[in-house]
N, C-alpha and C. Protein backbone atom coordinates (compact mmCIF):
# COMPACT_ATOMS: atom_id res chain seq x y z
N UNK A 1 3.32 38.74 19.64
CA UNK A 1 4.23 37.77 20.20
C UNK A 1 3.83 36.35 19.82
N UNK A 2 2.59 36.01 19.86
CA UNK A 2 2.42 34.72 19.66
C UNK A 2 2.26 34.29 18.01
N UNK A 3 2.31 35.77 17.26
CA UNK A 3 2.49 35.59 15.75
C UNK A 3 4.03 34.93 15.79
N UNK A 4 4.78 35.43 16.62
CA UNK A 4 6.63 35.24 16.18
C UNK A 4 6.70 33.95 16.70
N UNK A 5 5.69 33.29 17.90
CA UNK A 5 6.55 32.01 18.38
C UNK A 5 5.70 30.79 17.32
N UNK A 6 4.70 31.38 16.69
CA UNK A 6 4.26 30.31 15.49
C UNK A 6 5.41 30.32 14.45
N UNK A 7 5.64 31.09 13.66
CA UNK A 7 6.42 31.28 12.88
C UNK A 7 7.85 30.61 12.98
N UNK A 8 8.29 30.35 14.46
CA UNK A 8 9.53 29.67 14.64
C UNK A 8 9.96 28.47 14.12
N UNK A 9 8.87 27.60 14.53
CA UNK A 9 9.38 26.19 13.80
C UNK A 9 8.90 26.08 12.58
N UNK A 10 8.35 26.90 11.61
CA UNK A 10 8.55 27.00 10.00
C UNK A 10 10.02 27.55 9.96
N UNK A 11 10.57 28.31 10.19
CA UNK A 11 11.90 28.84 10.10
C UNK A 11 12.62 28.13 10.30
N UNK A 12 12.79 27.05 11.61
CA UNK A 12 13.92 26.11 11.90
C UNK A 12 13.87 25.24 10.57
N UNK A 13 12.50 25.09 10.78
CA UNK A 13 12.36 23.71 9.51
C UNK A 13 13.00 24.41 8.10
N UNK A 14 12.85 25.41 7.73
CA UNK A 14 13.44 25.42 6.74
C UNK A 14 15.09 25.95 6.65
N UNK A 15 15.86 26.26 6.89
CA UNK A 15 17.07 26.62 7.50
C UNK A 15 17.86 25.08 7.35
N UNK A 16 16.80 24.37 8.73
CA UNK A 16 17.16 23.26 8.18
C UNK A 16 17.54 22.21 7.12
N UNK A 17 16.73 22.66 5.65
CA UNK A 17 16.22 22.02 5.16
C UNK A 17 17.81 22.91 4.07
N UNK A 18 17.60 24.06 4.03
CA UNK A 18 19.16 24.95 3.61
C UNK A 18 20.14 23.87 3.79
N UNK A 19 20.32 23.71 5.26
CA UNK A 19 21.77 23.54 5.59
C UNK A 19 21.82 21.76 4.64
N UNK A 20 20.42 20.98 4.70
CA UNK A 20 20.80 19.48 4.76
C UNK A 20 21.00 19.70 2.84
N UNK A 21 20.57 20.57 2.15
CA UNK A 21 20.67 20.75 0.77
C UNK A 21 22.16 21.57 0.23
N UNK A 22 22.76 22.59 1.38
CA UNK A 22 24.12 22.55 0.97
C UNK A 22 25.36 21.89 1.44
N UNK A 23 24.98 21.00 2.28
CA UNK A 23 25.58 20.38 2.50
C UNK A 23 25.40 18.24 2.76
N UNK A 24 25.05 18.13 1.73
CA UNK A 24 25.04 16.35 0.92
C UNK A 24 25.98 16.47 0.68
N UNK A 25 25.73 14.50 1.39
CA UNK A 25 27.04 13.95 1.31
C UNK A 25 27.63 13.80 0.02
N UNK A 26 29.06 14.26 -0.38
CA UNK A 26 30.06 13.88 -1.44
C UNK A 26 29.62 12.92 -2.53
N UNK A 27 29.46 11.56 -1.68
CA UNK A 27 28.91 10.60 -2.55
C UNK A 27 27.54 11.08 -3.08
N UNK A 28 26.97 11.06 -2.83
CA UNK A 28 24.94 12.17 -2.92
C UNK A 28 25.60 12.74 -4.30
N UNK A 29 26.09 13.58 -4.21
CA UNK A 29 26.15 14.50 -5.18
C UNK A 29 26.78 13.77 -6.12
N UNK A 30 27.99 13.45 -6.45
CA UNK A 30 28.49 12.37 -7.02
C UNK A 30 27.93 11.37 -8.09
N UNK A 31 27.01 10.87 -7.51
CA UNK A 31 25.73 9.55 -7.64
C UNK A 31 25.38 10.22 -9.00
N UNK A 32 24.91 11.18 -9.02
CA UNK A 32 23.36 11.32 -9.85
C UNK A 32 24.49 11.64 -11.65
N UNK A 33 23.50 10.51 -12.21
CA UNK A 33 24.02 10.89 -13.87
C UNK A 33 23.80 8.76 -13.84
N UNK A 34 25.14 8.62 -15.30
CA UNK A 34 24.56 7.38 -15.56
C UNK A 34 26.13 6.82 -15.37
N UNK A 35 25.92 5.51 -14.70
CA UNK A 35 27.38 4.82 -14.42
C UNK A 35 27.51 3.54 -14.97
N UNK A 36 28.06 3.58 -16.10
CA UNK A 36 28.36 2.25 -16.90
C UNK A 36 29.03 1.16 -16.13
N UNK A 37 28.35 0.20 -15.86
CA UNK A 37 29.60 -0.60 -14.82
C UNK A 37 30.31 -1.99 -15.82
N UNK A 38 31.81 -1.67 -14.88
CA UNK A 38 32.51 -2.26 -15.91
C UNK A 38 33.08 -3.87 -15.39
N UNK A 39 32.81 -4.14 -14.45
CA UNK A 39 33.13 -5.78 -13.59
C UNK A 39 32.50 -6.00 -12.37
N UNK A 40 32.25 -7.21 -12.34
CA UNK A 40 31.63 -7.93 -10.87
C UNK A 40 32.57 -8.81 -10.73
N UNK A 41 33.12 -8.75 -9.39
CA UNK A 41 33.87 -9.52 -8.75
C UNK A 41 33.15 -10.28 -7.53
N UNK A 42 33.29 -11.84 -7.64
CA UNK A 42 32.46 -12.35 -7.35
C UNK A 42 33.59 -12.62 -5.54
N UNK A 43 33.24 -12.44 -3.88
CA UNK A 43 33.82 -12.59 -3.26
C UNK A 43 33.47 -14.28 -2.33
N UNK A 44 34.51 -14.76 -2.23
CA UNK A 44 34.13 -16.08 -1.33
C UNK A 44 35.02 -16.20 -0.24
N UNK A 45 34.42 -15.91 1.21
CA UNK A 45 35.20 -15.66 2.75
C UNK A 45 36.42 -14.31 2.29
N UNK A 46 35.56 -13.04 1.77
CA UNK A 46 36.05 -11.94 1.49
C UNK A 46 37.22 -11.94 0.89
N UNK A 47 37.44 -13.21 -0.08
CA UNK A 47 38.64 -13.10 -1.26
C UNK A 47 37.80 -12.95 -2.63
N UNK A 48 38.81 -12.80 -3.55
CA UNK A 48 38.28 -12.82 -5.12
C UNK A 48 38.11 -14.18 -5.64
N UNK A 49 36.82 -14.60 -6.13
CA UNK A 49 37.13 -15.60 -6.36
C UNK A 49 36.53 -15.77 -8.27
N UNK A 50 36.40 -15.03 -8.61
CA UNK A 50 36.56 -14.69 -10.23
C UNK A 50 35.98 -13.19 -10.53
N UNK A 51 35.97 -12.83 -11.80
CA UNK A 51 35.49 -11.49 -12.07
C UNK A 51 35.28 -11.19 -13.47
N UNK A 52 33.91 -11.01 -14.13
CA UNK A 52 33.59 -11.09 -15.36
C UNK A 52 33.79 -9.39 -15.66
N UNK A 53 34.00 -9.31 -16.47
CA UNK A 53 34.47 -7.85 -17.34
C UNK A 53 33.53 -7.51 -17.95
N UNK A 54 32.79 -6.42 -17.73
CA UNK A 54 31.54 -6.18 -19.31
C UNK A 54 31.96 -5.46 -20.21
N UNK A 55 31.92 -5.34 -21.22
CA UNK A 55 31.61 -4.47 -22.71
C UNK A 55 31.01 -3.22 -21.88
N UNK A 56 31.62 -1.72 -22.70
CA UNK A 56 30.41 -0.77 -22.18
C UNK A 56 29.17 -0.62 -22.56
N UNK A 57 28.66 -0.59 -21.74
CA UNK A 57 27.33 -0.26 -22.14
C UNK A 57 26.24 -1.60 -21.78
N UNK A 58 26.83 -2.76 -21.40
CA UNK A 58 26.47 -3.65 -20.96
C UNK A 58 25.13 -4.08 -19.55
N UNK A 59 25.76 -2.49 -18.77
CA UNK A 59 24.68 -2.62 -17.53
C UNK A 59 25.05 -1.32 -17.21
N UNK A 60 23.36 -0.51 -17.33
CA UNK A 60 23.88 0.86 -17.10
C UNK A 60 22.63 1.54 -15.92
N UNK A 61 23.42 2.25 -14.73
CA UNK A 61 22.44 2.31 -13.73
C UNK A 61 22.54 3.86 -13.69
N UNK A 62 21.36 4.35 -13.60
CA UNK A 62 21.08 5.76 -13.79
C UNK A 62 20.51 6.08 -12.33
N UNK A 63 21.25 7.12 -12.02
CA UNK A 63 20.90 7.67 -10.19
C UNK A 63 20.52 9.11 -10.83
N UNK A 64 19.33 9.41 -9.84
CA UNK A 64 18.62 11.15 -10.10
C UNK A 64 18.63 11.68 -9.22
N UNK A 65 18.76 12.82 -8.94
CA UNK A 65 18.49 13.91 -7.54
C UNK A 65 17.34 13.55 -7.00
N UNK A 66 16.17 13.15 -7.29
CA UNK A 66 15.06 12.60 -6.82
C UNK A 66 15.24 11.29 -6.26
N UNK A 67 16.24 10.82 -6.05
CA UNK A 67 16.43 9.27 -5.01
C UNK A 67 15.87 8.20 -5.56
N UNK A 68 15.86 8.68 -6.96
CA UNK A 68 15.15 7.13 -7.84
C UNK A 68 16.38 6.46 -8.93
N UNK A 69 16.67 5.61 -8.97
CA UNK A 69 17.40 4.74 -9.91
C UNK A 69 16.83 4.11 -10.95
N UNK A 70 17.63 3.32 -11.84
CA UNK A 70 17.12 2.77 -12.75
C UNK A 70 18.00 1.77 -13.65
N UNK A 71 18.09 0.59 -13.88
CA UNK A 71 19.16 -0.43 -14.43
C UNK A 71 18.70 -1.08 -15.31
N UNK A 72 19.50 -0.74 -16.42
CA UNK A 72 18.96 -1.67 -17.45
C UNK A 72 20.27 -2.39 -18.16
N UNK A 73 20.38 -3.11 -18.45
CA UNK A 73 21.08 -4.26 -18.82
C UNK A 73 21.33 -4.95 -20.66
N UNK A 74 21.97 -4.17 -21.48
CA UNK A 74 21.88 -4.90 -22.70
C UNK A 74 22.51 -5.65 -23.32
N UNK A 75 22.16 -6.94 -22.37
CA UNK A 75 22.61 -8.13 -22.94
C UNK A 75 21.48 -9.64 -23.44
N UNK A 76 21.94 -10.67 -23.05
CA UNK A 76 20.45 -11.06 -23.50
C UNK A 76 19.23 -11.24 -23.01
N UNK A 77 19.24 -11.06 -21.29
CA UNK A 77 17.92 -11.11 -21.02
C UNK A 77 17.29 -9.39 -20.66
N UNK A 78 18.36 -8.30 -21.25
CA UNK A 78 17.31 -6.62 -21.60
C UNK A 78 16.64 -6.55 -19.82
N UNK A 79 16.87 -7.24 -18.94
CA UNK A 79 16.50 -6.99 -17.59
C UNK A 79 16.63 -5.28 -17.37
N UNK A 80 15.42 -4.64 -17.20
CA UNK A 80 15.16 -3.64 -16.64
C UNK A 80 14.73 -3.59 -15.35
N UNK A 81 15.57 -3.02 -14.28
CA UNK A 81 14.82 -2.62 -12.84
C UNK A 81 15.22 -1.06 -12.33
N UNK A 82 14.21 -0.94 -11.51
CA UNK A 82 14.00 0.37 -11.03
C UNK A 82 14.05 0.76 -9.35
N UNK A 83 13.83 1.80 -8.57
CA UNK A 83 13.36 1.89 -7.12
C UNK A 83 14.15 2.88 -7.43
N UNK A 84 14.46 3.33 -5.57
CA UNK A 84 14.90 4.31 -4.61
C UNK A 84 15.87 4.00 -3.91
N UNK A 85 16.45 4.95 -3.70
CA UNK A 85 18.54 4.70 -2.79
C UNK A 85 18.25 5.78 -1.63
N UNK A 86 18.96 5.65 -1.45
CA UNK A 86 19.76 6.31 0.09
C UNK A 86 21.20 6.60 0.04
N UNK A 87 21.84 7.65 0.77
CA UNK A 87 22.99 7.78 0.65
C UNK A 87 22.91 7.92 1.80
N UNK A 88 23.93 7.37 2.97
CA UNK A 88 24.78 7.48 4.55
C UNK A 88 26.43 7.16 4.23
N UNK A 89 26.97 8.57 4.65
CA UNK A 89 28.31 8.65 4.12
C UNK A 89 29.00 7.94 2.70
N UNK A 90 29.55 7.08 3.18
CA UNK A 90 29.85 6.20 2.09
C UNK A 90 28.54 4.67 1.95
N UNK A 91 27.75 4.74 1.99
CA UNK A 91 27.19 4.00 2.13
C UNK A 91 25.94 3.89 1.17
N UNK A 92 25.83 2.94 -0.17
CA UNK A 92 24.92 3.48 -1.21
C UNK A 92 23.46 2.44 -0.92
N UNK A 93 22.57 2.86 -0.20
CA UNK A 93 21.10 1.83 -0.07
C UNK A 93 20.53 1.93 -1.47
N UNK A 94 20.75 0.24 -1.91
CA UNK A 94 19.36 0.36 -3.33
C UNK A 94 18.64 -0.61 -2.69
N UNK A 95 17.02 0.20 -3.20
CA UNK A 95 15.32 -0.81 -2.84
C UNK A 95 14.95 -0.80 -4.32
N UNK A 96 14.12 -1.77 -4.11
CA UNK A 96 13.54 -2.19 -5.61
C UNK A 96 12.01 -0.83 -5.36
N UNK A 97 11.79 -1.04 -6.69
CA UNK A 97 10.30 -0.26 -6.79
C UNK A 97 9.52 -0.30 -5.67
N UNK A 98 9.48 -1.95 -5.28
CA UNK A 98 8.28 -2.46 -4.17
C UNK A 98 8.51 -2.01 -2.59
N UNK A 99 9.78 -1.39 -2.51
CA UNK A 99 10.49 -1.40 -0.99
C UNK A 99 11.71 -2.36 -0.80
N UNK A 100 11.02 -3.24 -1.63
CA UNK A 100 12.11 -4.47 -0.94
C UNK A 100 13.37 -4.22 -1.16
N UNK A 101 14.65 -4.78 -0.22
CA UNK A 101 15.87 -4.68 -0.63
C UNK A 101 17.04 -5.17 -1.61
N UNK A 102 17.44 -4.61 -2.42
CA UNK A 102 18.30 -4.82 -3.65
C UNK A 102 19.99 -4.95 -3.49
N UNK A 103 20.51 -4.09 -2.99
CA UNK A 103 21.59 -3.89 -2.60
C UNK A 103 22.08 -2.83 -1.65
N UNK A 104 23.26 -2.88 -0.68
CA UNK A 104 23.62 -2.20 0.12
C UNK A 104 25.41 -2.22 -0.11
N UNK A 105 25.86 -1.27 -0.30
CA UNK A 105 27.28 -1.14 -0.96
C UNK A 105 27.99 -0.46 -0.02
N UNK A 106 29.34 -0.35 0.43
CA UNK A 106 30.13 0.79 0.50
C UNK A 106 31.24 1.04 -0.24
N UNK A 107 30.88 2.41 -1.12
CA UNK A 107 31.40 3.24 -2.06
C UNK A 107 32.52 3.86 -2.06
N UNK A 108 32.94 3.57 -3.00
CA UNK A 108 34.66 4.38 -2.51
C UNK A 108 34.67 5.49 -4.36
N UNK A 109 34.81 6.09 -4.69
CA UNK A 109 35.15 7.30 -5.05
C UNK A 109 36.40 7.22 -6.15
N UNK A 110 36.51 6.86 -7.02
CA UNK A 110 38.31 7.20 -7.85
C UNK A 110 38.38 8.37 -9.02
N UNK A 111 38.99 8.46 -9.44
CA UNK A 111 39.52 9.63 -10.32
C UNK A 111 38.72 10.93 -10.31
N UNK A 112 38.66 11.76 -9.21
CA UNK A 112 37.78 12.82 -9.03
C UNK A 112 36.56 12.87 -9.35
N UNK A 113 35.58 11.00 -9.15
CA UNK A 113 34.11 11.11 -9.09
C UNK A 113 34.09 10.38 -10.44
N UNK A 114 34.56 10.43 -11.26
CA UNK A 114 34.42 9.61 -13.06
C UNK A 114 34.39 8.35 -12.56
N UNK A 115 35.27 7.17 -11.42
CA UNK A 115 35.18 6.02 -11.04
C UNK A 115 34.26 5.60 -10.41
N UNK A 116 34.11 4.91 -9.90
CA UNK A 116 33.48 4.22 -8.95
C UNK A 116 33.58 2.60 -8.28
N UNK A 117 34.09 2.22 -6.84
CA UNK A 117 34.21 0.86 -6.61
C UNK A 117 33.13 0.40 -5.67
N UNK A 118 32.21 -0.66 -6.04
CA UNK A 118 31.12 -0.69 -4.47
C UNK A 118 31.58 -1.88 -4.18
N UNK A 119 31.43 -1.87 -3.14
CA UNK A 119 32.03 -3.51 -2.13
C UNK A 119 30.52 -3.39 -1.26
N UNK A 120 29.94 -4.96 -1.04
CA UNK A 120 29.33 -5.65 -0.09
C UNK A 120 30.04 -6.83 0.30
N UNK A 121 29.60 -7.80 1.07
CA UNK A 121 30.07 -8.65 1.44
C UNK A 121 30.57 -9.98 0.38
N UNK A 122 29.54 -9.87 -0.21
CA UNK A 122 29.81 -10.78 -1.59
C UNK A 122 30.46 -10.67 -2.85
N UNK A 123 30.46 -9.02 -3.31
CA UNK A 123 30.78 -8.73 -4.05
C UNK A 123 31.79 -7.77 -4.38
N UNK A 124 32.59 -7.21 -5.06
CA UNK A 124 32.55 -6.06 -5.38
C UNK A 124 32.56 -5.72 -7.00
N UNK A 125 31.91 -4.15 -7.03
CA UNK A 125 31.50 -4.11 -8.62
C UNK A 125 32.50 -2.62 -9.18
N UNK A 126 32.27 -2.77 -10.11
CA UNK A 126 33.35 -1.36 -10.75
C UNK A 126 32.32 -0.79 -11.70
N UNK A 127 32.24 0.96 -11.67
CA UNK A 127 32.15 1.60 -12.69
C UNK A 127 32.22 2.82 -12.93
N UNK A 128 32.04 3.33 -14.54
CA UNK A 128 32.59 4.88 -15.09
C UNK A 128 31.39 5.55 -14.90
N UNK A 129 31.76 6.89 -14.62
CA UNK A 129 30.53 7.51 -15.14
C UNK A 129 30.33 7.63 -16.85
N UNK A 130 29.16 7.83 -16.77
CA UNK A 130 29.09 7.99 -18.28
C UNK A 130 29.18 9.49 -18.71
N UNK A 131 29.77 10.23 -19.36
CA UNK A 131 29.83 11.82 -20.04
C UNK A 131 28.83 12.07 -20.62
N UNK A 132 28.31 13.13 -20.38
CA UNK A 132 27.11 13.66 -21.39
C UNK A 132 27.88 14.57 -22.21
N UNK A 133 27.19 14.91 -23.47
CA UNK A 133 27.50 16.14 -24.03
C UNK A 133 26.97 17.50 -23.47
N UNK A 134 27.46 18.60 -23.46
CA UNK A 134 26.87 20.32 -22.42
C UNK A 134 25.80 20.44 -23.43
């Protein structure tokens, strides 16, 4: 008996751990690959108040199943940065490498997952996913 009531909370814990792996959030799953982004819209008292267009390939942020990111930028200052995200519903957390905070978005979803629109307070940004070859 006291073999079965040890054994219990390894079991919950993993069950648990089942249910939180088949069931991630939409966006979660979504995320991971490489998303060419294609405009920043710059917001002032939550209107548009201009919006630069990039070239593809211009700023490209790579999300992994492992909760690590990665942005690199080829234009002229080649700015590479890195860290860890979070996903809460629609809600995309980026930290830099160090912890510190980078950005906090809410994500909206277009053409069955190929789009992507993030809005914060200041901004909002657009982008594609990028296609791999199989």
């Amino acid at each position: 008996m006291r073999l079965r009531s040890q054994k219990l909370p390894f079991i919950l814990a993993f069950l648990c751990l089942i249910v939180r792996i088949g069931y991630a959030d939409p966006l979660e799953k979504a995320l991971i690959g490489k998303w060419d982004y294609t405009s920043f819209t710059v917001l002032q008292k939550g209107k548009p108040s201009g919006t630069v267009q990039f070239k593809p390939g211009t700023m490209v942020f790579t999300y992994r199943e492992d909760g690590t990111w990665e942005m690199e930028a080829a234009d002229a200052t080649h700015t590479k940065l890195s860290g860890s995200y979070e996903v809460h519903g629609n809600e995309l957390i980026l930290k830099k490498a160090d912890g510190s905070p980078y950005q906090d978005f809410n994500v909206e979803l277009k053409n069955d997952g190929k789009g992507m629109i993030m809005k914060d307070k200041r901004s909002i940004v657009t982008a594609g996913k990028v296609e791999t070859a199989p």
